[in-house]
C-alpha atoms as a PDB file:
ATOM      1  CA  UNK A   1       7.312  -2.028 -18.991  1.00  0.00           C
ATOM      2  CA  UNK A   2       3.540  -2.683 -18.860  1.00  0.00           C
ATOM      3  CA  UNK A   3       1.301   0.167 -17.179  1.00  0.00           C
ATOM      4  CA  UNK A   4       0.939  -0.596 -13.550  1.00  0.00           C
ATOM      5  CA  UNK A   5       0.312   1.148 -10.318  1.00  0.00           C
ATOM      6  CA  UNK A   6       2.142   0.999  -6.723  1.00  0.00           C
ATOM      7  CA  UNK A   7      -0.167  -1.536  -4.750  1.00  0.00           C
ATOM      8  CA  UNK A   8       0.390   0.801  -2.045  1.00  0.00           C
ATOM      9  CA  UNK A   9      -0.601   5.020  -3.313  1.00  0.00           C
ATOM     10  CA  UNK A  10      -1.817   3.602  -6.395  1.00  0.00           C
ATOM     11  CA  UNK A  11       0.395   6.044  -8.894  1.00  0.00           C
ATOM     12  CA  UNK A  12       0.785   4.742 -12.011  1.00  0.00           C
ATOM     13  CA  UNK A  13       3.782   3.223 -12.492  1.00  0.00           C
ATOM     14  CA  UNK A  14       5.706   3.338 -15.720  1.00  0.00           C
ATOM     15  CA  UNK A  15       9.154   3.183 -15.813  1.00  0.00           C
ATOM     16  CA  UNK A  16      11.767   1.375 -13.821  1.00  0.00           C
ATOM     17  CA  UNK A  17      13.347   4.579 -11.910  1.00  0.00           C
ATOM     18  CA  UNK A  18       9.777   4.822 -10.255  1.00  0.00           C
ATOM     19  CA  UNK A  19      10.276   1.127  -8.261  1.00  0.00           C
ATOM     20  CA  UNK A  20      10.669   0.686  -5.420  1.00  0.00           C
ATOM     21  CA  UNK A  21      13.386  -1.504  -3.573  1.00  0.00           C
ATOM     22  CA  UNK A  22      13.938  -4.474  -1.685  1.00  0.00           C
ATOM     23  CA  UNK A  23      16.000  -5.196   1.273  1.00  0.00           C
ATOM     24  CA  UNK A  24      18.931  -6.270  -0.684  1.00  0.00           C
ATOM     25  CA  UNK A  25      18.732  -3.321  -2.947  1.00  0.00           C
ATOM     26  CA  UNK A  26      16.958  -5.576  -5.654  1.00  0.00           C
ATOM     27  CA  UNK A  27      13.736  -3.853  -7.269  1.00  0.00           C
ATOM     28  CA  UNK A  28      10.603  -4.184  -5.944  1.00  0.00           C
ATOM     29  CA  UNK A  29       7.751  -4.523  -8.962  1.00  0.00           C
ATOM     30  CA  UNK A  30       4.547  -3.938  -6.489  1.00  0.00           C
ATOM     31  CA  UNK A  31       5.509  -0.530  -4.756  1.00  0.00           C
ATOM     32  CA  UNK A  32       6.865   3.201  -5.493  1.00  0.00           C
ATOM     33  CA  UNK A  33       9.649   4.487  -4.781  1.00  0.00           C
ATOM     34  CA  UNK A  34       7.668   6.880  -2.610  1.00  0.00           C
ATOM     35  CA  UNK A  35       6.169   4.384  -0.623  1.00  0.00           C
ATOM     36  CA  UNK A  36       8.561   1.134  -0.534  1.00  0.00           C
ATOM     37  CA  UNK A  37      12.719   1.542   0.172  1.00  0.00           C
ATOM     38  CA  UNK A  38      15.086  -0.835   1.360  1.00  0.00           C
ATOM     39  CA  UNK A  39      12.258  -3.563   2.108  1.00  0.00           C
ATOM     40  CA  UNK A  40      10.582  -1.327   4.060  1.00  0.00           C
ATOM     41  CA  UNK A  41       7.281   1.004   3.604  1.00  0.00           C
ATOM     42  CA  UNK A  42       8.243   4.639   3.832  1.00  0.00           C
ATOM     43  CA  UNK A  43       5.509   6.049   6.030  1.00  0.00           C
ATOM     44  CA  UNK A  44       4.141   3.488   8.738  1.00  0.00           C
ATOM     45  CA  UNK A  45       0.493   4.769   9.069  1.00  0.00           C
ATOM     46  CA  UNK A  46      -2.761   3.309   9.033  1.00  0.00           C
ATOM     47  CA  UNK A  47      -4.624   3.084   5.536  1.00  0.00           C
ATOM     48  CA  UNK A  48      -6.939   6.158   6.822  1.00  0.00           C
ATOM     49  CA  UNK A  49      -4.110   8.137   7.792  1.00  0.00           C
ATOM     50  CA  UNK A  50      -2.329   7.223   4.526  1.00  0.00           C
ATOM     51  CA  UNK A  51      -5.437   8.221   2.085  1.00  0.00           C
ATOM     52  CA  UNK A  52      -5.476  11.678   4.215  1.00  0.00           C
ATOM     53  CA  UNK A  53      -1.796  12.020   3.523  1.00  0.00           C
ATOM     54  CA  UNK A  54      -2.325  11.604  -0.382  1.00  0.00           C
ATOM     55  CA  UNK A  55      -5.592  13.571  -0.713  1.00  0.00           C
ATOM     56  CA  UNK A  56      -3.411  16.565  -0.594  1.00  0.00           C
ATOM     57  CA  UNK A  57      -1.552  15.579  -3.728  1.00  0.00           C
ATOM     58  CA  UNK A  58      -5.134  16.025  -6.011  1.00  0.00           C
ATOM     59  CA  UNK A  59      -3.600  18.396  -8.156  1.00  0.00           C
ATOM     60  CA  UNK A  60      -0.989  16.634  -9.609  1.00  0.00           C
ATOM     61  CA  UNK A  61      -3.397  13.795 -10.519  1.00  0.00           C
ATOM     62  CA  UNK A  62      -5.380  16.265 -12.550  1.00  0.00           C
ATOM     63  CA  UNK A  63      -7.975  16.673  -9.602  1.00  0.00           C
ATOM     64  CA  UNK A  64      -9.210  18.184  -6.731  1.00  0.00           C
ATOM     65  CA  UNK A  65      -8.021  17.266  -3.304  1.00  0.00           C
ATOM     66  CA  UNK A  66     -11.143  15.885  -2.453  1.00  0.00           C
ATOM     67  CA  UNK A  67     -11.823  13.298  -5.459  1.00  0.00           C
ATOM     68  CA  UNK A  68      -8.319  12.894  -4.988  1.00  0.00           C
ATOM     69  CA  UNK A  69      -9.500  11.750  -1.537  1.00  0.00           C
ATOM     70  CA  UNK A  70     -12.404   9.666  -2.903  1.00  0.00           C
ATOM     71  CA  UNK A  71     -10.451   8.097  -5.088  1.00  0.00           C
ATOM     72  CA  UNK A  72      -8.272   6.816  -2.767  1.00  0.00           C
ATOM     73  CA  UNK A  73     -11.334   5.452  -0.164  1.00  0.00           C
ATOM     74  CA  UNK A  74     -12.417   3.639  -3.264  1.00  0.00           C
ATOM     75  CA  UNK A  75      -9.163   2.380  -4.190  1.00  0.00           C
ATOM     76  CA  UNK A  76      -6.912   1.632  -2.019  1.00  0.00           C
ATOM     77  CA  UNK A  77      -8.919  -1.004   0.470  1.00  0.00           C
ATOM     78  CA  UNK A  78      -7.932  -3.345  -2.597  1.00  0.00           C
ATOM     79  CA  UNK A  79      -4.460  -2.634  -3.255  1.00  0.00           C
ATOM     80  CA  UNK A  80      -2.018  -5.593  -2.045  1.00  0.00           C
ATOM     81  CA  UNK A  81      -0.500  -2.832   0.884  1.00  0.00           C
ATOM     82  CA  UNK A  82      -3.797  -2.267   2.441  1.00  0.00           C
ATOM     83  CA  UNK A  83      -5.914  -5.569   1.415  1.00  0.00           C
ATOM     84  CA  UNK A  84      -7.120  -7.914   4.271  1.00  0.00           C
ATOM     85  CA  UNK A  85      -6.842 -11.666   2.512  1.00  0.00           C
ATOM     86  CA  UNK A  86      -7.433 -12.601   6.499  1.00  0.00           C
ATOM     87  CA  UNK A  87      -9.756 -15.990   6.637  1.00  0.00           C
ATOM     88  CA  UNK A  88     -12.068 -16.811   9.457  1.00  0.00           C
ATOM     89  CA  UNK A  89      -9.073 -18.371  11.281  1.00  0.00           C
ATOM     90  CA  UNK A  90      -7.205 -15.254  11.363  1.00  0.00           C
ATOM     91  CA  UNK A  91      -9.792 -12.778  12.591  1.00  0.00           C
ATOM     92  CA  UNK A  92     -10.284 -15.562  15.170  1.00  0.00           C
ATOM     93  CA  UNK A  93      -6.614 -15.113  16.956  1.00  0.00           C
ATOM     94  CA  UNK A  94      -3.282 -16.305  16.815  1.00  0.00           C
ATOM     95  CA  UNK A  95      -2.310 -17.230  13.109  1.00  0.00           C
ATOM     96  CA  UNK A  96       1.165 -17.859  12.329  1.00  0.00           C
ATOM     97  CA  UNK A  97       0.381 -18.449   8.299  1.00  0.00           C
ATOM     98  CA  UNK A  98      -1.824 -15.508   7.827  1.00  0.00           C
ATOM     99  CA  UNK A  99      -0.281 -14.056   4.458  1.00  0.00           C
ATOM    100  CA  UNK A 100      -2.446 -10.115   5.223  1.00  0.00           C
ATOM    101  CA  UNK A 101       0.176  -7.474   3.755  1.00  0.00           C
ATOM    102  CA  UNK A 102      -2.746  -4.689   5.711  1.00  0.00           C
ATOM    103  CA  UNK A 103      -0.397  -3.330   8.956  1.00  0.00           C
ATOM    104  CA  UNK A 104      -3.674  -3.250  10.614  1.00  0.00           C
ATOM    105  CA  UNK A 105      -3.593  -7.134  10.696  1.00  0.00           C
ATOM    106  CA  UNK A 106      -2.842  -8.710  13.727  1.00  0.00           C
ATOM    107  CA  UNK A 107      -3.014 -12.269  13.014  1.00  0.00           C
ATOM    108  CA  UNK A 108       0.666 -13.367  13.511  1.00  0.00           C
ATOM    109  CA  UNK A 109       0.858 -11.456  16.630  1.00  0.00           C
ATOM    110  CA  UNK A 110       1.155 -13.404  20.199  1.00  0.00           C
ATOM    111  CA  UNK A 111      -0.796 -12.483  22.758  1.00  0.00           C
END
C-alpha cells in the first residue's frame, strides 16, 4: 500500500487495518479508522473544534501539543474532509450540485 494520510486527521496511513469504512462495510481509501466508520465521520465537529481535539495527541506524532496544533491549522484546510471546492454559485445560495465534503458548507441546504 502506498504511503498516504486520512484526508480527514491527516495520520499517515499505511496499512489496510488503519481504513476506514463505508456504509456497506466496504473500505474506505480517503479516511481513518479513527475518523470515518460505517459511512459516517466519527466526531461531527467543526474543522476548529476538530484541530483542538487533535492538538492534544502531539506526542505521539513526535511533537509538542502545540506544533501538533500548528500543524494541523496548516494542514488540514486542504484535506478532502475539511476543503471548500465551493464556486461562486455556491457561496451565492441554494446549490443542489455543490460537491464541498467541508460540514461547514451549506450549499445544498434549502432555505
Amino acid at each position: 500500500m502506498e504511503n498516504k494520510i486520512c484526508q480527514s486527521c491527516s495520520m499517515p496511513i499505511s496499512s489496510k487495518e488503519q481504513l476506514g469504512t463505508n456504509k456497506d462495510g466496504s473500505i474506505n481509501v480517503d479516511y481513518c479508522k479513527y475518523c470515518f466508520e460505517n459511512g459516517e465521520f466519527i466526531d461531527k465537529v467543526s474543522m476548529e473544534e476538530y484541530i483542538e481535539m487533535c492538538s492534544k495527541y502531539g506526542s505521539q506524532a513526535g511533537m509538542t501539543n502545540e506544533e501538533m496544533k500548528e500543524h494541523c491549522i496548516q494542514i488540514f484546510p486542504n484535506l478532502k474532509r475539511w476543503k471548500c471546492t465551493c464556486t461562486d454559485e455556491c457561496t451565492s445560495g441554494y446549490n443542489p450540485n455543490c460537491t464541498c465534503t467541508n460540514p461547514e458548507c451549506h450549499c445544498t441546504e434549502k432555505e
